[in-house]
Protein backbone atom coordinates (compact mmCIF):
# COMPACT_ATOMS: atom_id res chain seq x y z
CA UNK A 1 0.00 0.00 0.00
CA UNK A 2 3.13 2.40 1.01
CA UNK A 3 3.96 2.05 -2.86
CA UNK A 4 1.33 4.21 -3.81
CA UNK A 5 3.00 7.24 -1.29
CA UNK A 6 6.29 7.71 -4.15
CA UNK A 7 4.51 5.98 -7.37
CA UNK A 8 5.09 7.96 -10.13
CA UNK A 9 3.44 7.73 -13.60
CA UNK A 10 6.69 8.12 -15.58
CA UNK A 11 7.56 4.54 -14.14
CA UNK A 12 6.33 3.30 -17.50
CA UNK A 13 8.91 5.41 -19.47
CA UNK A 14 10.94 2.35 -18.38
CA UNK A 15 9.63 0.33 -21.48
CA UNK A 16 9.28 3.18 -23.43
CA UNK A 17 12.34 2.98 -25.87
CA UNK A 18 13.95 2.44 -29.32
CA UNK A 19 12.67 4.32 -32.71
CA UNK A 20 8.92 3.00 -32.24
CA UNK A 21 7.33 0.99 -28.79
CA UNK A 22 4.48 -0.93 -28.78
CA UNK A 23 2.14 -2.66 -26.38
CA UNK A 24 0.16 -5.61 -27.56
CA UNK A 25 -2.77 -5.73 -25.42
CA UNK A 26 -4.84 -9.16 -25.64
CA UNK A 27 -9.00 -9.04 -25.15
CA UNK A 28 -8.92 -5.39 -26.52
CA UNK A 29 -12.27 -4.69 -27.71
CA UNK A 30 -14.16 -3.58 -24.78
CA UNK A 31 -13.61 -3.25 -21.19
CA UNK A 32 -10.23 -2.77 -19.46
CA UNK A 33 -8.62 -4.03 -22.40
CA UNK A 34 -9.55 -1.71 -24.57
CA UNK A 35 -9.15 1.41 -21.94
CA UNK A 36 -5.51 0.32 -21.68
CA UNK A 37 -4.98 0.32 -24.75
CA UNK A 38 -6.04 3.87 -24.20
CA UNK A 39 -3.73 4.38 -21.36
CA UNK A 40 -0.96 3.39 -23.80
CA UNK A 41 -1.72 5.64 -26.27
CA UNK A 42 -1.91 8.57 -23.85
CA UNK A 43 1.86 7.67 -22.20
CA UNK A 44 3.19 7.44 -25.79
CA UNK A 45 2.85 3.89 -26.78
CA UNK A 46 1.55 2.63 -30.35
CA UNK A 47 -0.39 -0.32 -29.48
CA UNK A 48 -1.69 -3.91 -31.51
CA UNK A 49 -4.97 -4.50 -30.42
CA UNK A 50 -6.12 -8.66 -29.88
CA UNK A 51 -9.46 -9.73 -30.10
CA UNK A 52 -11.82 -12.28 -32.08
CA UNK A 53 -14.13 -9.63 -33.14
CA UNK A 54 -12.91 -7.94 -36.64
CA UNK A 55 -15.96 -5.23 -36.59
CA UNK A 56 -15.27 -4.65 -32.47
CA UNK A 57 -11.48 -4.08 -33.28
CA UNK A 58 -12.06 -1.87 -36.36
CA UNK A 59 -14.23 0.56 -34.24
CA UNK A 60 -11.66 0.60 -31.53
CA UNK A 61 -8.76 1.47 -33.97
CA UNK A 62 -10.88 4.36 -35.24
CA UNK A 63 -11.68 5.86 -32.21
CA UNK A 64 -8.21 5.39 -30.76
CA UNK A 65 -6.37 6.86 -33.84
CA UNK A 66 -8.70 9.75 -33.56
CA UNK A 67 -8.21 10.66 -30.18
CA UNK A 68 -4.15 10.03 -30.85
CA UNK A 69 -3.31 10.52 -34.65
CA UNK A 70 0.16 10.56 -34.06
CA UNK A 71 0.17 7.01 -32.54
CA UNK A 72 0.11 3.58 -34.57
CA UNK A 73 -2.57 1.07 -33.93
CA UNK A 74 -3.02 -1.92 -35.71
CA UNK A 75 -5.22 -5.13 -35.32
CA UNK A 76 -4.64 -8.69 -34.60
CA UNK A 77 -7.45 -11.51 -34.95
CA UNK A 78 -7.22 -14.37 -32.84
CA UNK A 79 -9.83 -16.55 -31.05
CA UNK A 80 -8.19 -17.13 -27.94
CA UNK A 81 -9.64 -20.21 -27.21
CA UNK A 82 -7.10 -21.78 -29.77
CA UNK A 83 -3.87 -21.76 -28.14
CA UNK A 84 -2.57 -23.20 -31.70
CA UNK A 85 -3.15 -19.51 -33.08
CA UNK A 86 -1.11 -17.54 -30.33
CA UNK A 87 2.29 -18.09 -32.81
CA UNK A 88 0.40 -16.33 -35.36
CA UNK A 89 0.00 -13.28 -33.24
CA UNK A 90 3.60 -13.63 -32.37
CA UNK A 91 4.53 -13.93 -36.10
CA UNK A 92 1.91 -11.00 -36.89
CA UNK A 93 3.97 -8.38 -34.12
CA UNK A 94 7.40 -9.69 -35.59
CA UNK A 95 8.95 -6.61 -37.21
CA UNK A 96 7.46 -4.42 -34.20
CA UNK A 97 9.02 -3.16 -30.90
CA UNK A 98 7.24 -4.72 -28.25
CA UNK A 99 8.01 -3.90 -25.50
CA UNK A 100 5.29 -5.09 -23.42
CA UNK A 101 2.71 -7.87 -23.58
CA UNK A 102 -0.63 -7.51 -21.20
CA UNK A 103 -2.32 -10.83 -21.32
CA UNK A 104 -5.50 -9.37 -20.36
CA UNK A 105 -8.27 -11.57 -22.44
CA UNK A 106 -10.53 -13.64 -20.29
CA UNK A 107 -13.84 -15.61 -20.54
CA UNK A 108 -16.67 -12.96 -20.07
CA UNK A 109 -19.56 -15.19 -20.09
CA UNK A 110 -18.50 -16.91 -16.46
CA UNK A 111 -21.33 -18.37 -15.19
CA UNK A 112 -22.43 -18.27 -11.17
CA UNK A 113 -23.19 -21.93 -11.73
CA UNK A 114 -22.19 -25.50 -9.09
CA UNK A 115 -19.55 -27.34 -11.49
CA UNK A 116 -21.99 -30.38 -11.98
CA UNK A 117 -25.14 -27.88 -13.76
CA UNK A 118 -22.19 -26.50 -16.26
CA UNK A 119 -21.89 -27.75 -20.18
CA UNK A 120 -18.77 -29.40 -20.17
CA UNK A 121 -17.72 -26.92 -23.71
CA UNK A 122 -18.49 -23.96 -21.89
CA UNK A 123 -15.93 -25.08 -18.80
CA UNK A 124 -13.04 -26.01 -21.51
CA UNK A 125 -13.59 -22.56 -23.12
CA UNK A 126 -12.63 -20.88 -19.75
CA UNK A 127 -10.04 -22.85 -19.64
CA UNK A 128 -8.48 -22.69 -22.79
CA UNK A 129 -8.70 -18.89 -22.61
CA UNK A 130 -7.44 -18.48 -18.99
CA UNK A 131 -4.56 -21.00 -19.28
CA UNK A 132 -4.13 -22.42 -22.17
CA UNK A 133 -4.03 -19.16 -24.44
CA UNK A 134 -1.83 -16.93 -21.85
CA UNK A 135 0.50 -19.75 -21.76
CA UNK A 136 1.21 -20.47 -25.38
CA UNK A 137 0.97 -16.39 -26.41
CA UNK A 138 3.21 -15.73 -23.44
CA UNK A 139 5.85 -18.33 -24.87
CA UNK A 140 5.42 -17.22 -28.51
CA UNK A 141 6.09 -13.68 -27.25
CA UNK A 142 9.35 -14.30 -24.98
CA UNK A 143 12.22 -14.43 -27.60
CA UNK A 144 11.21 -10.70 -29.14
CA UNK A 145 10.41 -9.30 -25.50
CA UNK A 146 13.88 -10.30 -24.35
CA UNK A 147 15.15 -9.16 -27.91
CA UNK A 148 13.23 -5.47 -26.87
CA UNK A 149 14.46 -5.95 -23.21
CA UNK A 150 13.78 -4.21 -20.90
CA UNK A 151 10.31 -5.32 -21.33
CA UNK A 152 7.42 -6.33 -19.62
CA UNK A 153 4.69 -9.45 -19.32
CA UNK A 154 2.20 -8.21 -17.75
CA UNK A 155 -0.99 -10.88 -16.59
CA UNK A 156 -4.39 -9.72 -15.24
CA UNK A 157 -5.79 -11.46 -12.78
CA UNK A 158 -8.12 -11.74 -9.90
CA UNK A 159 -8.40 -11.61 -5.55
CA UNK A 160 -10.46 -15.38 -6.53
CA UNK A 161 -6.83 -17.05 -6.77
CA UNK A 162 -6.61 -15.98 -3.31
CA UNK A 163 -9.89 -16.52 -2.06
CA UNK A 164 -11.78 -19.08 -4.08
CA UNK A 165 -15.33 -18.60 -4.12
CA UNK A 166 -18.12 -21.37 -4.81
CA UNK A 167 -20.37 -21.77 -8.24
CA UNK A 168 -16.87 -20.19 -9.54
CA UNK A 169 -14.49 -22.83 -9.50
CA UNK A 170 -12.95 -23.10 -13.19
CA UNK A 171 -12.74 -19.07 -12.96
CA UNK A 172 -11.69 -18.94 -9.78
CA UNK A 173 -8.84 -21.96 -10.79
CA UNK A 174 -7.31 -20.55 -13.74
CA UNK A 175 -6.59 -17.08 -11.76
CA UNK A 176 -4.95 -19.43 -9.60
CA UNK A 177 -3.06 -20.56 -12.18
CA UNK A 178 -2.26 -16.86 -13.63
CA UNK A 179 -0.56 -16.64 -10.23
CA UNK A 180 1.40 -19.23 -10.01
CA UNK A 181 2.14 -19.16 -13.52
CA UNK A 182 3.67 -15.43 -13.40
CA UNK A 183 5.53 -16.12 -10.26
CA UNK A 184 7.66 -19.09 -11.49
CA UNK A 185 7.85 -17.43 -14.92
CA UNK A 186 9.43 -14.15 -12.72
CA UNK A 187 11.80 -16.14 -11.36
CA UNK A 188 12.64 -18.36 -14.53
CA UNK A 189 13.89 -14.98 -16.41
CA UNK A 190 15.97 -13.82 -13.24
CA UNK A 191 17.66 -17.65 -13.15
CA UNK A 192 18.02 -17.29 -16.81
CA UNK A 193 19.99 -14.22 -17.02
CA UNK A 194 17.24 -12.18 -17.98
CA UNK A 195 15.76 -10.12 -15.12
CA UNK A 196 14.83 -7.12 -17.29
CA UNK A 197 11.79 -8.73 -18.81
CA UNK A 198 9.64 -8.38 -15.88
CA UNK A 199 6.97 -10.60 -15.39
CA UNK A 200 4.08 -9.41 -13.08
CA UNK A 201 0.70 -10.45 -11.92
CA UNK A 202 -1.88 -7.26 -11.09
CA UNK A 203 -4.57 -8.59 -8.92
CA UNK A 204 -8.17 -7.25 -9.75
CA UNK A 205 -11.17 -7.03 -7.88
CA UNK A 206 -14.78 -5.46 -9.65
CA UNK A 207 -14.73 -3.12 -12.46
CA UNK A 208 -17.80 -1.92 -13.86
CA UNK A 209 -17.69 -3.37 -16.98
CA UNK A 210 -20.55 -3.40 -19.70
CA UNK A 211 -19.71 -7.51 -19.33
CA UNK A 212 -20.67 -7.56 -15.71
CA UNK A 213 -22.99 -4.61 -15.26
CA UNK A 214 -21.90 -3.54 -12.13
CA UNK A 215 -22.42 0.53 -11.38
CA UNK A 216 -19.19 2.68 -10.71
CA UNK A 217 -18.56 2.92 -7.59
CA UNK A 218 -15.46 3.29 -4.58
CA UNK A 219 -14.99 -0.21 -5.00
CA UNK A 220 -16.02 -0.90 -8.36
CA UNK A 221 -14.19 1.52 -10.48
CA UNK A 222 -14.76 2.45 -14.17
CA UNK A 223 -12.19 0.91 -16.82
CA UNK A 224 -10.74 3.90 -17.63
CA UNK A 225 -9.95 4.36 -13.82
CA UNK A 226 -8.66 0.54 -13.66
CA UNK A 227 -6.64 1.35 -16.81
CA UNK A 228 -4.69 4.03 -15.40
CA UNK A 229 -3.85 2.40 -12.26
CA UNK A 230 -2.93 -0.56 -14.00
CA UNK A 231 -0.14 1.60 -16.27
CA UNK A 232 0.73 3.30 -13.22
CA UNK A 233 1.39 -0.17 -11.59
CA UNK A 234 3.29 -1.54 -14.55
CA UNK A 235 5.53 1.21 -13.69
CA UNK A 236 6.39 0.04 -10.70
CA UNK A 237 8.02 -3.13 -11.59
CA UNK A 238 6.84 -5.35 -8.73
CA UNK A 239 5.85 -8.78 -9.73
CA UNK A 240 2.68 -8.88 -7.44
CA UNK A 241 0.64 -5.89 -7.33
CA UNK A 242 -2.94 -4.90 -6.89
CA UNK A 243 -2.90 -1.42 -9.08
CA UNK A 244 -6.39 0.24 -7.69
CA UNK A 245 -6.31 1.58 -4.23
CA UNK A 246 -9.87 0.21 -3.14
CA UNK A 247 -9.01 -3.48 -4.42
CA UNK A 248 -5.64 -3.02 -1.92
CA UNK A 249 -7.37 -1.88 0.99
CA UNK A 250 -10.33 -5.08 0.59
CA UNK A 251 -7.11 -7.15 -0.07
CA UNK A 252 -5.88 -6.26 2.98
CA UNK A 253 -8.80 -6.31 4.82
CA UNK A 254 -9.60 -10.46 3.10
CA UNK A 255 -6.15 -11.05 4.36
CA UNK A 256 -6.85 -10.47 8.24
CA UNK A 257 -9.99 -12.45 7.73
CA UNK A 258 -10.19 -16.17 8.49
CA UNK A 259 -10.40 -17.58 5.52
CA UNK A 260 -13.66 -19.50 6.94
CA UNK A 261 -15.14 -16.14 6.77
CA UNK A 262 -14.07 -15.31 3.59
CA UNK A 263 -15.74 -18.54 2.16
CA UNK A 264 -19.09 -18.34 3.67
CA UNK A 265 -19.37 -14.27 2.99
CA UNK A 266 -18.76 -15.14 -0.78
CA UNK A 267 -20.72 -18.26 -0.74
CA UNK A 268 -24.21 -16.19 0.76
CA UNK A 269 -23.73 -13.68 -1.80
CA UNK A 270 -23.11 -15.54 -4.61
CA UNK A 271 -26.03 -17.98 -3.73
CA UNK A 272 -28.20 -15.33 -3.99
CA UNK A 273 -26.40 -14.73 -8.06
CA UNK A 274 -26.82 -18.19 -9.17
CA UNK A 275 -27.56 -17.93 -13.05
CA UNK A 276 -28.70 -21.84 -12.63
CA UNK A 277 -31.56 -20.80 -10.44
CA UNK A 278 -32.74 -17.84 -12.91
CA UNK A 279 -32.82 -20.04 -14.84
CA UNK A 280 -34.82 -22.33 -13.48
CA UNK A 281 -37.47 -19.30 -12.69
């Protein structure tokens, strides 16, 4: 939390170098993908925008190139549920200067559902986005980010790795794995001589997203908002970090908790979301 006391913004000029940078930001098309990909743009950065939707991405390059006509922005189309297809955004990038990746695509369509009531597709979508397509696009990305070194991998997750909550279990378990993954990766590049491609893991809690239709609130902040903090954290070079100051402060405050608590405060309010049960109505 102290972090936030000396944080500076220009902590990102850290990847900012060479003739041209770029960011390639996964899930761009709506939500806090696509307002960091605004972020980006407004520290400097010319940006690749990842998503499965052609028409979404289109609209996003025009607005972004109109709000920031000196920047670059160009698309990538990949359904991220085929981890076969993340070398092909690797090869698209190629003659770019990345300099960071944010892995930021997830599974929108989680539902509040027991494990047993869930099509069995549906659960090996969430996975293949949440692990299977951040591991293989992180891989095909490594050789050019330690080429553009000092660089950045940067992985959005989720306070769920920490605190698993029921009727969200294959959500809640590949956060888990986004965790564990960017912590071992962290340490991999400083054992391998390569410390200056930093891997991190930014811990989210609620954003009102159109995706989850939650209102903006103190703890709930807009993506914009999340965006901002998020560049601001990237900045900071830590390879755990929760970037908005409301999401520390309930982190904190889950932490003292016994974890008992934790459960069964989850568990009451998420009985009371169970899309299985509107269903049934």
């Amino acid at each position: 939390m102290l972090w936030r006391l000396w944080a500076s913004s220009s902590g990102i000029n850290h990847f900012q170098h060479g003739e041209e940078s770029w960011a390639l930001v996964t899930g761009a098309s709506d939500g806090i993908g696509k307002s960091v990909c605004q972020a980006f743009a407004q520290k400097g950065f010319n940006v690749v925008l990842h998503g499965r939707n052609q028409e979404k991405l289109n609209g996003v390059k025009e607005e972004l190139q109109a709000a920031w006509p000196d920047r670059k922005f160009e698309i990538v189309v990949a359904d991220a549920t085929q981890g076969s297809l993340a070398s092909e955004v690797a090869s698209a990038v190629k003659g770019k200067h990345v300099t960071i990746l944010v892995n930021n695509a997830g599974y929108t369509s989680t539902l509040i559902e027991p494990l047993v009531a869930q099509d069995p597709d549906v659960l090996q979508r969430g996975v293949d986005i949440g692990c299977t397509w951040l591991t293989q696009l992180t891989r095909a990305m490594l050789p050019q980010l330690i080429e553009n070194k000092p660089s950045a991998v940067v992985n959005i997750g989720s306070f769920v790795a920490a605190h698993p909550p029921p009727f969200l279990a294959v959500y809640a378990g590949t956060k888990g794995y986004t965790r564990a993954f960017s912590q071992a990766l962290r340490t991999e590049m400083r054992l391998t001589g390569h410390k200056d491609v930093d891997i991190q893991y930014h811990e989210s809690h609620s954003v009102a997203t159109k995706a989850n239709g939650s209102p903006v609130s103190t703890a709930a902040p807009d993506p914009d908002t999340m965006a901002r903090s998020i560049v601001v954290a990237i900045g900071q070079r830590k390879g755990f970090i929760v970037p908005y100051w409301s999401h520390e402060l309930t982190n904190w405050f889950l932490w003292i908790m016994p974890e008992s608590w934790v459960q069964k405060m989850s568990g009451s309010i998420l009985q009371t979301k169970r899309t299985d049960l509107k269903k049934a109505d």
